[in-house]
ModelCIF file with pLDDT and N, C-alpha, C, O atoms, coordinates in Angstrom:
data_MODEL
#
_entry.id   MODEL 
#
_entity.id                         1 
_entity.type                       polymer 
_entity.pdbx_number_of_molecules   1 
#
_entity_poly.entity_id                      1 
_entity_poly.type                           'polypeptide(L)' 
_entity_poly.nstd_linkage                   no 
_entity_poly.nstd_monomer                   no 
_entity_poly.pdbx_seq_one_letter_code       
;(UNK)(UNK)(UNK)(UNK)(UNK)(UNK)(UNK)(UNK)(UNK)(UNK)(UNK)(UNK)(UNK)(UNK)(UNK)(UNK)
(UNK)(UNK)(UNK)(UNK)(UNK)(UNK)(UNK)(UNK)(UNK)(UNK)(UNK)(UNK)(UNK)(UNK)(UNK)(UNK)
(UNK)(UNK)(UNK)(UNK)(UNK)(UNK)(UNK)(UNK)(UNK)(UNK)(UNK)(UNK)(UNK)
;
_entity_poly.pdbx_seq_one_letter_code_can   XXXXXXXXXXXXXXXXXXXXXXXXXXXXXXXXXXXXXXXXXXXXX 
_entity_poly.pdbx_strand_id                 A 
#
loop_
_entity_poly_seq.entity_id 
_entity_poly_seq.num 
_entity_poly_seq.mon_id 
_entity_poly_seq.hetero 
1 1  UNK n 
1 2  UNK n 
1 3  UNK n 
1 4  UNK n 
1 5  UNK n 
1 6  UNK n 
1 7  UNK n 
1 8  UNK n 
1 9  UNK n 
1 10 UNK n 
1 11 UNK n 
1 12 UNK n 
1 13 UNK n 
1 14 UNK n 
1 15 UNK n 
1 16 UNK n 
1 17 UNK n 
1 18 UNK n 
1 19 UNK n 
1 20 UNK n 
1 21 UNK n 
1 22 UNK n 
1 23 UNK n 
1 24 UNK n 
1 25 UNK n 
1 26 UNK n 
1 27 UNK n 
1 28 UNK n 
1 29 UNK n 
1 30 UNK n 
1 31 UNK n 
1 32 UNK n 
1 33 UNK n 
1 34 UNK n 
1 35 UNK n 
1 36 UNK n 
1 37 UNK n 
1 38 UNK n 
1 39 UNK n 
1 40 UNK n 
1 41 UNK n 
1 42 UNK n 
1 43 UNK n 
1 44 UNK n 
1 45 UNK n 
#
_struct_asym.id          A 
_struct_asym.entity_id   1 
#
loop_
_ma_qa_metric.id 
_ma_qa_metric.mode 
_ma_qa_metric.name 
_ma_qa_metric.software_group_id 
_ma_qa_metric.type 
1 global pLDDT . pLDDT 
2 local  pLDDT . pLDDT 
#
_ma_qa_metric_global.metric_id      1 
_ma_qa_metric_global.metric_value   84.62 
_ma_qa_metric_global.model_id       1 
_ma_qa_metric_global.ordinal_id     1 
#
loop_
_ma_qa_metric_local.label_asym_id 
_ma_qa_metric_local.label_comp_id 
_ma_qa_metric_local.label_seq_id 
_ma_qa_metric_local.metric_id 
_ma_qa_metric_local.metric_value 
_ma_qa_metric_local.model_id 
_ma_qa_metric_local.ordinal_id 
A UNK 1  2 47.00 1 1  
A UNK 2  2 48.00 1 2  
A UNK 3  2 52.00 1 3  
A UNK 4  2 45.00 1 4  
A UNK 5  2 53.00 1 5  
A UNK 6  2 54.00 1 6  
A UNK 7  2 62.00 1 7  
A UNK 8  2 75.00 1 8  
A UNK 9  2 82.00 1 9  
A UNK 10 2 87.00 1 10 
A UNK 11 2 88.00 1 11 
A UNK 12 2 89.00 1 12 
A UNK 13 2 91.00 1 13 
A UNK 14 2 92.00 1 14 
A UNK 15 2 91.00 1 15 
A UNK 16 2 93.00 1 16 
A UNK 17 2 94.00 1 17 
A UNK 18 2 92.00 1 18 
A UNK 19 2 91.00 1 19 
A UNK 20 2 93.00 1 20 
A UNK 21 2 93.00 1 21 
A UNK 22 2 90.00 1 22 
A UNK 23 2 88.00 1 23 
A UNK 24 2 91.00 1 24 
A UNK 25 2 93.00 1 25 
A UNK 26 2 93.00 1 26 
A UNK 27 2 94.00 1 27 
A UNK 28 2 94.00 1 28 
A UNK 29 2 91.00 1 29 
A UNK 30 2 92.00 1 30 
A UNK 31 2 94.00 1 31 
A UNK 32 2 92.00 1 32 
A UNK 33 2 93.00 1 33 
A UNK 34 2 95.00 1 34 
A UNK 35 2 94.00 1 35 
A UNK 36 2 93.00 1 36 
A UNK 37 2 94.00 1 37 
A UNK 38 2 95.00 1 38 
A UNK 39 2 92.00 1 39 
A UNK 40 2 89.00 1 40 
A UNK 41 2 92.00 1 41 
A UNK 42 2 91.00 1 42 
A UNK 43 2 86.00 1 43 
A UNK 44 2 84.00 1 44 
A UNK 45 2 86.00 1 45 
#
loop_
_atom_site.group_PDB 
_atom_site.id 
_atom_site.type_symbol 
_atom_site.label_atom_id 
_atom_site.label_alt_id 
_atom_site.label_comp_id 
_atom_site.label_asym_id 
_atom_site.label_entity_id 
_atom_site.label_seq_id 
_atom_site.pdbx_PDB_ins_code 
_atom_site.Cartn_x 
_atom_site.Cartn_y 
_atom_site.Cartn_z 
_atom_site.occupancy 
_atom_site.B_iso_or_equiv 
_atom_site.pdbx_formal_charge 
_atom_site.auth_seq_id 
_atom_site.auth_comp_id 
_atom_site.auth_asym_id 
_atom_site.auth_atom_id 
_atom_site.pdbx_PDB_model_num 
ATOM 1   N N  . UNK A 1 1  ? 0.827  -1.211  0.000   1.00 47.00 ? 1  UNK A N  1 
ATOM 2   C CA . UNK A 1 1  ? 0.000  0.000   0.000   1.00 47.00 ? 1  UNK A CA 1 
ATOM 3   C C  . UNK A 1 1  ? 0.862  1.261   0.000   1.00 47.00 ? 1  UNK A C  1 
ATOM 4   O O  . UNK A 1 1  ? 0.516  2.267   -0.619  1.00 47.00 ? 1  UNK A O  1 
ATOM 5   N N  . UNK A 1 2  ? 2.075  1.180   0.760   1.00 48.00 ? 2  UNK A N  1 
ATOM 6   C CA . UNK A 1 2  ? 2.975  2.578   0.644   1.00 48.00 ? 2  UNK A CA 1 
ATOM 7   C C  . UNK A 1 2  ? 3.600  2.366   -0.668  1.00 48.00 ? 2  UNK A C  1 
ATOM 8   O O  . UNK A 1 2  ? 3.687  3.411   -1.314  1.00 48.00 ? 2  UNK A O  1 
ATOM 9   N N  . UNK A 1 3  ? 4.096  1.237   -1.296  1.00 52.00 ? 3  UNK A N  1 
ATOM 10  C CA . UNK A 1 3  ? 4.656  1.401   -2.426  1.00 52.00 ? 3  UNK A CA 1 
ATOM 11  C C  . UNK A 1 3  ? 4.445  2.567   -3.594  1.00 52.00 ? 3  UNK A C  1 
ATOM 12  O O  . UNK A 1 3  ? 3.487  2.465   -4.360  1.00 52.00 ? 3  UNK A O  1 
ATOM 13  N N  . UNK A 1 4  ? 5.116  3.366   -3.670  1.00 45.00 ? 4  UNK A N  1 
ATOM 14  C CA . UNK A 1 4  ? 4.932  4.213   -4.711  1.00 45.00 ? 4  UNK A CA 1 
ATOM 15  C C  . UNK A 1 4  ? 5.930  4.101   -6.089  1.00 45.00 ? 4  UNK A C  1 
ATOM 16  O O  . UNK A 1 4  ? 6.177  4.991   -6.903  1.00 45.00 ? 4  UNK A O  1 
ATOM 17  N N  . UNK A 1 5  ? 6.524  2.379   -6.055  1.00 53.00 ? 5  UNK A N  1 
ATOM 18  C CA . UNK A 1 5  ? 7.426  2.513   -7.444  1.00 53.00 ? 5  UNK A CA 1 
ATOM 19  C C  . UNK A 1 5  ? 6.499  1.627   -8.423  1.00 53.00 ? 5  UNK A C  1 
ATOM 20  O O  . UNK A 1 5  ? 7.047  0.570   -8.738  1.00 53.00 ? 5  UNK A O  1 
ATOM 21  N N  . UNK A 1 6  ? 5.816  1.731   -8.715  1.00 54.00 ? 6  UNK A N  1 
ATOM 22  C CA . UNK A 1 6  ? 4.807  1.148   -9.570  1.00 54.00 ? 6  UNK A CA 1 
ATOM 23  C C  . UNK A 1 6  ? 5.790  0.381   -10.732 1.00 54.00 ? 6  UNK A C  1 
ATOM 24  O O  . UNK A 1 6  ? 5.780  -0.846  -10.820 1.00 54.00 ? 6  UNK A O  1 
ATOM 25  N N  . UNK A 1 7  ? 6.437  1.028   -11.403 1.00 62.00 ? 7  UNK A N  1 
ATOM 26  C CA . UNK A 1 7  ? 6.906  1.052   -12.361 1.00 62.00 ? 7  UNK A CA 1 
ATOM 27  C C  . UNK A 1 7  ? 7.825  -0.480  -11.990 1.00 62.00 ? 7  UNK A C  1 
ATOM 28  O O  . UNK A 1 7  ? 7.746  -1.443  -12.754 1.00 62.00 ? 7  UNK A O  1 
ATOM 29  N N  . UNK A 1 8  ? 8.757  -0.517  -10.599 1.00 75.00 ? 8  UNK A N  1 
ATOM 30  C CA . UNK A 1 8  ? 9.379  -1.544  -10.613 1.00 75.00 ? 8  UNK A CA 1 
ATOM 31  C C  . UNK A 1 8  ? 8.282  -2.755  -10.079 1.00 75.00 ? 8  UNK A C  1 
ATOM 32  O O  . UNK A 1 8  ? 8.557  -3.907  -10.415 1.00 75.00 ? 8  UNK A O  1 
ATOM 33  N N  . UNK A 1 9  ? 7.236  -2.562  -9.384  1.00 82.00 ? 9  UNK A N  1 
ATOM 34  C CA . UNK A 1 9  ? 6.458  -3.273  -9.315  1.00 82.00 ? 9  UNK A CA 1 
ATOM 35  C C  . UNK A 1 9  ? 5.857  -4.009  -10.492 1.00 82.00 ? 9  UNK A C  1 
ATOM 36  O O  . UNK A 1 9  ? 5.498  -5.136  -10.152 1.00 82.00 ? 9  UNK A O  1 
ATOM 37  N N  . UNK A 1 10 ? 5.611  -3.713  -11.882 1.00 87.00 ? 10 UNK A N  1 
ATOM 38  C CA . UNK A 1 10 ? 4.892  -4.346  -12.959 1.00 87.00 ? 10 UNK A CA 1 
ATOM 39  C C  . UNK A 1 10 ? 6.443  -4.792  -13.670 1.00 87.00 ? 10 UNK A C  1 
ATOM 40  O O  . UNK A 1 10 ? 6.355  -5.569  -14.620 1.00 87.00 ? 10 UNK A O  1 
ATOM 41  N N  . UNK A 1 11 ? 7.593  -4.427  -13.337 1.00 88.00 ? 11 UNK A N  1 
ATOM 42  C CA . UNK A 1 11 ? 8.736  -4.698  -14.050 1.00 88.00 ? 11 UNK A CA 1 
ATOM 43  C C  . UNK A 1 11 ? 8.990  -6.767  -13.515 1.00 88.00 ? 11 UNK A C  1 
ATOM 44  O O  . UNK A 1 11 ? 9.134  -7.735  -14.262 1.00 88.00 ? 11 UNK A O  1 
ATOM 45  N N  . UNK A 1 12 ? 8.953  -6.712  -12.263 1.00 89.00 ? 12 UNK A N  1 
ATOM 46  C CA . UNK A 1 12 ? 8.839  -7.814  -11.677 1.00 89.00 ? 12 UNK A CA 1 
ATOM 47  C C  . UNK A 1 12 ? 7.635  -8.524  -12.561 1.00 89.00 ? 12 UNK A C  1 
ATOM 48  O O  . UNK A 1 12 ? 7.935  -9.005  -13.654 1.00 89.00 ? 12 UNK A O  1 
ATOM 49  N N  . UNK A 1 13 ? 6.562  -8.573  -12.188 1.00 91.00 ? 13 UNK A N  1 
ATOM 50  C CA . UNK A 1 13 ? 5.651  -9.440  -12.283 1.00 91.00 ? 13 UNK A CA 1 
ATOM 51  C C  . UNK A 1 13 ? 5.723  -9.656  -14.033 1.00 91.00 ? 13 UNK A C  1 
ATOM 52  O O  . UNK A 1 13 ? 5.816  -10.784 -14.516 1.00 91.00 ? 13 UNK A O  1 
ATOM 53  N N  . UNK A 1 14 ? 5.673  -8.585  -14.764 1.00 92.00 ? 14 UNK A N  1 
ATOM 54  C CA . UNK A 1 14 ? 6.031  -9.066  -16.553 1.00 92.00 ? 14 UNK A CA 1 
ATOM 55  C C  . UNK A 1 14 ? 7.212  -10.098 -16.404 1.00 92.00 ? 14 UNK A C  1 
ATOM 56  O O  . UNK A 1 14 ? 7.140  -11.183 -16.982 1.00 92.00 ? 14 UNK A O  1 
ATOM 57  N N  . UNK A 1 15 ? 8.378  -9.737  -15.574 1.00 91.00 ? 15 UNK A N  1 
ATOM 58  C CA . UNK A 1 15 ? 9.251  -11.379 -15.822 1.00 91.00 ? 15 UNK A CA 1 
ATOM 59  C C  . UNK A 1 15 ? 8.738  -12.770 -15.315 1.00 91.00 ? 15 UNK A C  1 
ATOM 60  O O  . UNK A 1 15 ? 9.133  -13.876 -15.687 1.00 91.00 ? 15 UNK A O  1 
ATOM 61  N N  . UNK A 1 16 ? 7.562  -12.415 -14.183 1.00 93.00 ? 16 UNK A N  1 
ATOM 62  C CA . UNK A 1 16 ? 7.170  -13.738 -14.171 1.00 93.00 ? 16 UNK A CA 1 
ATOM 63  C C  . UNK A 1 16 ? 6.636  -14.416 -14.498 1.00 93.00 ? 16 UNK A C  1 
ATOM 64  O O  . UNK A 1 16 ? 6.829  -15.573 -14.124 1.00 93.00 ? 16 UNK A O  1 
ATOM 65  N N  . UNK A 1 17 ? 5.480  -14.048 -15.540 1.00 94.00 ? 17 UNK A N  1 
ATOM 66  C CA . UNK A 1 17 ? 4.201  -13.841 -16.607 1.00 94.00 ? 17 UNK A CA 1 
ATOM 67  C C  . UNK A 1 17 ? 5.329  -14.611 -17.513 1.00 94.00 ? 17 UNK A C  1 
ATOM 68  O O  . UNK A 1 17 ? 5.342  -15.836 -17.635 1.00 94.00 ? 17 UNK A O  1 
ATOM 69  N N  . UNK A 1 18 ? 6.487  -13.535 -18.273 1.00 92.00 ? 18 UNK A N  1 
ATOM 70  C CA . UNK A 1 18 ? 7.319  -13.982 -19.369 1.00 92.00 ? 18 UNK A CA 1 
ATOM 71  C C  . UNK A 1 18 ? 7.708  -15.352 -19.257 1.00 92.00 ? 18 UNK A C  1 
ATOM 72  O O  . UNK A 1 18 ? 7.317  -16.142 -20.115 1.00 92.00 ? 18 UNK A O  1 
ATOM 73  N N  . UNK A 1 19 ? 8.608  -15.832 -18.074 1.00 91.00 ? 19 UNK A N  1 
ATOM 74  C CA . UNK A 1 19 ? 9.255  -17.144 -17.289 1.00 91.00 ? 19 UNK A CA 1 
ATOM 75  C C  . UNK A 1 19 ? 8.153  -18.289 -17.626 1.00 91.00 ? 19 UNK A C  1 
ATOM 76  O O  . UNK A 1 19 ? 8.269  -19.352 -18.235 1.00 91.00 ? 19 UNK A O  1 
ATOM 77  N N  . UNK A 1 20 ? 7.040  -17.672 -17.000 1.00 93.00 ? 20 UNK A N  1 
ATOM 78  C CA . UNK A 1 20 ? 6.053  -18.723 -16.591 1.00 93.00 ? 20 UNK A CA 1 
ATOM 79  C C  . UNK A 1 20 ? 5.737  -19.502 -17.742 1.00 93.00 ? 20 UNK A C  1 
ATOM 80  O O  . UNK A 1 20 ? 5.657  -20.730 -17.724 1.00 93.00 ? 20 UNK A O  1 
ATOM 81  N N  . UNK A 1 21 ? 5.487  -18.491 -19.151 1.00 93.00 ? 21 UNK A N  1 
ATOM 82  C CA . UNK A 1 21 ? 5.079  -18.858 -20.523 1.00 93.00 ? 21 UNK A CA 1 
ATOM 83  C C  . UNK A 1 21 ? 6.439  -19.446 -21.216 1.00 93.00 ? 21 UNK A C  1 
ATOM 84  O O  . UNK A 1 21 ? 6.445  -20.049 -22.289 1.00 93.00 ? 21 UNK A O  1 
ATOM 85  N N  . UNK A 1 22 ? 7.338  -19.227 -20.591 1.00 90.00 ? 22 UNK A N  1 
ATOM 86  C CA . UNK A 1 22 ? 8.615  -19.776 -21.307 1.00 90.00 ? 22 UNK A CA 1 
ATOM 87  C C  . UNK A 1 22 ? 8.342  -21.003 -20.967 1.00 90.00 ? 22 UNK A C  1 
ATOM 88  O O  . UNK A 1 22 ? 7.960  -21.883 -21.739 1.00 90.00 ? 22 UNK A O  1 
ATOM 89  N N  . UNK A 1 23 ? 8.575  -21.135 -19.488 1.00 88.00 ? 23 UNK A N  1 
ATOM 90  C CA . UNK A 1 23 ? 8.675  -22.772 -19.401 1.00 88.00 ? 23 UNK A CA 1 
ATOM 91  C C  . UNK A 1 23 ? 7.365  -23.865 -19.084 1.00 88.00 ? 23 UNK A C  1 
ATOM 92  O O  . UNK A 1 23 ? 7.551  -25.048 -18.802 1.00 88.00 ? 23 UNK A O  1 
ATOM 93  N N  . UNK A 1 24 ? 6.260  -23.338 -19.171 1.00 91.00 ? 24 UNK A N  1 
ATOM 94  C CA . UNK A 1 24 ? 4.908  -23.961 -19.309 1.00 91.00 ? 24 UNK A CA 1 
ATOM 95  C C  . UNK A 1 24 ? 4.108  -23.786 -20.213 1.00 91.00 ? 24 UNK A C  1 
ATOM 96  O O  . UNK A 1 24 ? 2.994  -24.297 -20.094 1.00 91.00 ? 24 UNK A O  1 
ATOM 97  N N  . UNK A 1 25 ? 4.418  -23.041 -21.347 1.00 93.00 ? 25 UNK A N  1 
ATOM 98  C CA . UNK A 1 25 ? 3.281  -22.631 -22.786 1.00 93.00 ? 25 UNK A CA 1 
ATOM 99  C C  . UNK A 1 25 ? 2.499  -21.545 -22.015 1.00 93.00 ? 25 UNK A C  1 
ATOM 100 O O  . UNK A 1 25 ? 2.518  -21.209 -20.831 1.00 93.00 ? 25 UNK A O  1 
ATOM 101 N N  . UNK A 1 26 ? 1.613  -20.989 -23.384 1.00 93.00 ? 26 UNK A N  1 
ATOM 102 C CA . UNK A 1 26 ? 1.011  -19.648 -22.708 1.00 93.00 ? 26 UNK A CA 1 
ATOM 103 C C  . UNK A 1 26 ? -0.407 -19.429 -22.552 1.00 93.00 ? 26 UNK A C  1 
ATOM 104 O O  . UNK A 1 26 ? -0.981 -18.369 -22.303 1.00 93.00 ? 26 UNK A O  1 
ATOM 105 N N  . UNK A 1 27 ? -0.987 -20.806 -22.769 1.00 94.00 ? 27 UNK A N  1 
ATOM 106 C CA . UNK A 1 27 ? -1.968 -20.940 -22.072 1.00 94.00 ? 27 UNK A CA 1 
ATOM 107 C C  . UNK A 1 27 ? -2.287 -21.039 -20.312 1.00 94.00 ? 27 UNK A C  1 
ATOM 108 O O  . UNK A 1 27 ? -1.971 -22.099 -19.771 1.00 94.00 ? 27 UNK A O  1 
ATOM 109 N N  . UNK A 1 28 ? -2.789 -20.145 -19.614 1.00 94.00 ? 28 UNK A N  1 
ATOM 110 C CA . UNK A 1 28 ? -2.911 -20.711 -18.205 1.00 94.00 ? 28 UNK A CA 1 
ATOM 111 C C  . UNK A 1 28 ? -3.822 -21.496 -17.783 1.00 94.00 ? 28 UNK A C  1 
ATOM 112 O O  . UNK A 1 28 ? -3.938 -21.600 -16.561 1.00 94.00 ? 28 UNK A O  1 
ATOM 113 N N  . UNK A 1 29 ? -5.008 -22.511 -18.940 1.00 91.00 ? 29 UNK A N  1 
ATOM 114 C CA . UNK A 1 29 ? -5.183 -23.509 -18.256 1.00 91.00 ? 29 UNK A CA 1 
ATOM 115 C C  . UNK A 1 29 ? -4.746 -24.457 -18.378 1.00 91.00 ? 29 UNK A C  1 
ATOM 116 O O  . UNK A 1 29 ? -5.256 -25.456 -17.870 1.00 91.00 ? 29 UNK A O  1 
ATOM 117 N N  . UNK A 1 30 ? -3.576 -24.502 -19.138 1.00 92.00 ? 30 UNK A N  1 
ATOM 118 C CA . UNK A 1 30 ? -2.693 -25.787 -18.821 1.00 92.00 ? 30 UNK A CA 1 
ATOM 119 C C  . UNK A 1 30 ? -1.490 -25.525 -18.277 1.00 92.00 ? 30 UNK A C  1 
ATOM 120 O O  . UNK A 1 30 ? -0.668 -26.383 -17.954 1.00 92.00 ? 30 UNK A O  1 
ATOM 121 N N  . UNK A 1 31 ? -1.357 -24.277 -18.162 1.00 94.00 ? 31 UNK A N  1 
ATOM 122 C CA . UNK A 1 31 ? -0.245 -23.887 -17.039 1.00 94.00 ? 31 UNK A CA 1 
ATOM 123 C C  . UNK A 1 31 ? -0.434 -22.883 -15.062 1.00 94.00 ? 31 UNK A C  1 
ATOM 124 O O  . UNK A 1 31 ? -0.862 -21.786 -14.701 1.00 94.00 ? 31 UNK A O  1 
ATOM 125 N N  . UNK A 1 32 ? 0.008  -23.766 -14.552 1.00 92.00 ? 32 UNK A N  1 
ATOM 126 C CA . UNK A 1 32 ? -0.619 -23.404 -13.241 1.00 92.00 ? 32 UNK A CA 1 
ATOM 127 C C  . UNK A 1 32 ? -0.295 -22.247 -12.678 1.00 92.00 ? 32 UNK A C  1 
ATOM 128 O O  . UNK A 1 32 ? -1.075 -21.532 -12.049 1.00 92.00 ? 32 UNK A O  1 
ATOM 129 N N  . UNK A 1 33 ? 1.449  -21.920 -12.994 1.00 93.00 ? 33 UNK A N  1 
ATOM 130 C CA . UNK A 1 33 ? 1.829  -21.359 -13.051 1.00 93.00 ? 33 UNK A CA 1 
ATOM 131 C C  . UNK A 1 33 ? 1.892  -20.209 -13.682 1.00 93.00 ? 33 UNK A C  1 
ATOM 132 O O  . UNK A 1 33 ? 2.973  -19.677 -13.431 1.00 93.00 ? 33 UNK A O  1 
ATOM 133 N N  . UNK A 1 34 ? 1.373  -19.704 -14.242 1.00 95.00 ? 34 UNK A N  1 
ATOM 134 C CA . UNK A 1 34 ? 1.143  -18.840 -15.588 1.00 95.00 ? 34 UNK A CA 1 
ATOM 135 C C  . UNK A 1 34 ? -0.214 -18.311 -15.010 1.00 95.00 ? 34 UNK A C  1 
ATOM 136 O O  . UNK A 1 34 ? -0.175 -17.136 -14.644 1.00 95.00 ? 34 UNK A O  1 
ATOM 137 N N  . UNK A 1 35 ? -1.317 -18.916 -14.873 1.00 94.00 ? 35 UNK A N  1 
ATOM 138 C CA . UNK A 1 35 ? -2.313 -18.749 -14.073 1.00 94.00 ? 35 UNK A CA 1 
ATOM 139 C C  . UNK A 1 35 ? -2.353 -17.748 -12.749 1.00 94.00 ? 35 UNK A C  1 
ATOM 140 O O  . UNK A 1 35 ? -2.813 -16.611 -12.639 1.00 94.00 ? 35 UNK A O  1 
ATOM 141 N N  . UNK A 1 36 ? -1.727 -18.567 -11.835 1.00 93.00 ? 36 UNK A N  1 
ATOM 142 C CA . UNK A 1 36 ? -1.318 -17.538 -10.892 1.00 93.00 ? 36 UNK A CA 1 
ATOM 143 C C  . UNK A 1 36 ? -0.836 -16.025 -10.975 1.00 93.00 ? 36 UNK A C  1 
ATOM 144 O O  . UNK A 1 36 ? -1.381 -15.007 -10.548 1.00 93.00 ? 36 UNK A O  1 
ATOM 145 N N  . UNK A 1 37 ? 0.283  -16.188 -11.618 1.00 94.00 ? 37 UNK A N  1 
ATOM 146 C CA . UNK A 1 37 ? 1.077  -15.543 -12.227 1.00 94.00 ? 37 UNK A CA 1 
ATOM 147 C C  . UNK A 1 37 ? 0.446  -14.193 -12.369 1.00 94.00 ? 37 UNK A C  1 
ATOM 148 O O  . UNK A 1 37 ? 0.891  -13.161 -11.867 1.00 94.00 ? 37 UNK A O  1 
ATOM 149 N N  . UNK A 1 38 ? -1.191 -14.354 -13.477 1.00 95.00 ? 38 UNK A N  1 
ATOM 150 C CA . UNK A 1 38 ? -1.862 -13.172 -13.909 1.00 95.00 ? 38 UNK A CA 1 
ATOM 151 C C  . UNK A 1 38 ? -2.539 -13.191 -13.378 1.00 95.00 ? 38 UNK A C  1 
ATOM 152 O O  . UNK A 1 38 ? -3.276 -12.304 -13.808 1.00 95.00 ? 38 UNK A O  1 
ATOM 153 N N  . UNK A 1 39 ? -3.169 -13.803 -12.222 1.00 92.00 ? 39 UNK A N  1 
ATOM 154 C CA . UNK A 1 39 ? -4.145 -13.615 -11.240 1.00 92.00 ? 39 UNK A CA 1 
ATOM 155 C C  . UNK A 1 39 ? -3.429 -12.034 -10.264 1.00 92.00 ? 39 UNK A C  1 
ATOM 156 O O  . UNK A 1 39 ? -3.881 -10.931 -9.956  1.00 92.00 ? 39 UNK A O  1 
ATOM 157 N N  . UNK A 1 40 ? -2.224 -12.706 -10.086 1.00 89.00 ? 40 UNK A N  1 
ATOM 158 C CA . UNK A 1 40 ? -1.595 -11.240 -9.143  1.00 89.00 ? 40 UNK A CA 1 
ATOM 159 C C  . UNK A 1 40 ? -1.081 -10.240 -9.965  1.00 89.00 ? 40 UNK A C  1 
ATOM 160 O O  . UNK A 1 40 ? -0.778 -9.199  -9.382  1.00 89.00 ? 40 UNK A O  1 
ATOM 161 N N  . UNK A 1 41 ? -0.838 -10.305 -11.621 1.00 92.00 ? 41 UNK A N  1 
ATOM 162 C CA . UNK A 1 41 ? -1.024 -9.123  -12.363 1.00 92.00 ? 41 UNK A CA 1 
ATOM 163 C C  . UNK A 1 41 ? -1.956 -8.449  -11.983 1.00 92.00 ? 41 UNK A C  1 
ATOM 164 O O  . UNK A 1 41 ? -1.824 -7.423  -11.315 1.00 92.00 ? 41 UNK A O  1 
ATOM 165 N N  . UNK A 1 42 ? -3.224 -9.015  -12.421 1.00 91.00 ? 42 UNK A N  1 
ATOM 166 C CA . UNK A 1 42 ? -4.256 -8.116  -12.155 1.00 91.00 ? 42 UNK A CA 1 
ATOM 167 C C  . UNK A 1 42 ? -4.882 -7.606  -11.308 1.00 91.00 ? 42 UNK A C  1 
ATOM 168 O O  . UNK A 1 42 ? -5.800 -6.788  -11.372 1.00 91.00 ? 42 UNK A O  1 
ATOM 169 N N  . UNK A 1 43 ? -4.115 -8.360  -9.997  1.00 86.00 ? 43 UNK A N  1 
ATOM 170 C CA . UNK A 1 43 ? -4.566 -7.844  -8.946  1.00 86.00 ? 43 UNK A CA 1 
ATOM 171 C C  . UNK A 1 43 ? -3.890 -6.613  -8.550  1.00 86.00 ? 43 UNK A C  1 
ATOM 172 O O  . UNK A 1 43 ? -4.415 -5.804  -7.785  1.00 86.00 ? 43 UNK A O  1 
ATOM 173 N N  . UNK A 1 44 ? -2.823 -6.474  -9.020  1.00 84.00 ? 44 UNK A N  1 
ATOM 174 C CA . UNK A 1 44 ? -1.778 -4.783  -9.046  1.00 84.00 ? 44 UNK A CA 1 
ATOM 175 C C  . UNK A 1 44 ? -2.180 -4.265  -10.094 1.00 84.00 ? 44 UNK A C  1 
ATOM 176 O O  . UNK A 1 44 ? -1.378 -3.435  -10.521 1.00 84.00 ? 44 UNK A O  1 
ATOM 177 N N  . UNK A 1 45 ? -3.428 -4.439  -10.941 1.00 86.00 ? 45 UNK A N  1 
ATOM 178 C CA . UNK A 1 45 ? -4.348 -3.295  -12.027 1.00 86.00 ? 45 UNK A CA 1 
ATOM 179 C C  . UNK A 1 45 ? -3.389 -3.125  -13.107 1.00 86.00 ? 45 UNK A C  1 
ATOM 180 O O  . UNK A 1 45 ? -3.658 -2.398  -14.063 1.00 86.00 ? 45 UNK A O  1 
#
């Protein structure tokens, strides 16, 4: 909630989104991981 670096905040989560689709395909219902992944994208809007 105090975070005000937004910017490094979505910098993180795009590499894990990226990772996730690297090594599980880029579908997230066959990847669990990947799934998650954009569940907490979108939960940081």
């Amino acid at each position: 909630a105090q975070d005000a670096r937004r910017g490094k905040i979505f910098n993180k989560l795009i590499r894990e989104l990226s990772v996730a689709a690297r090594h599980g395909g880029g579908d997230p219902a066959d990847n669990p991981r990947l799934r998650a992944a954009i569940d907490k994208a979108l939960s940081n809007n």
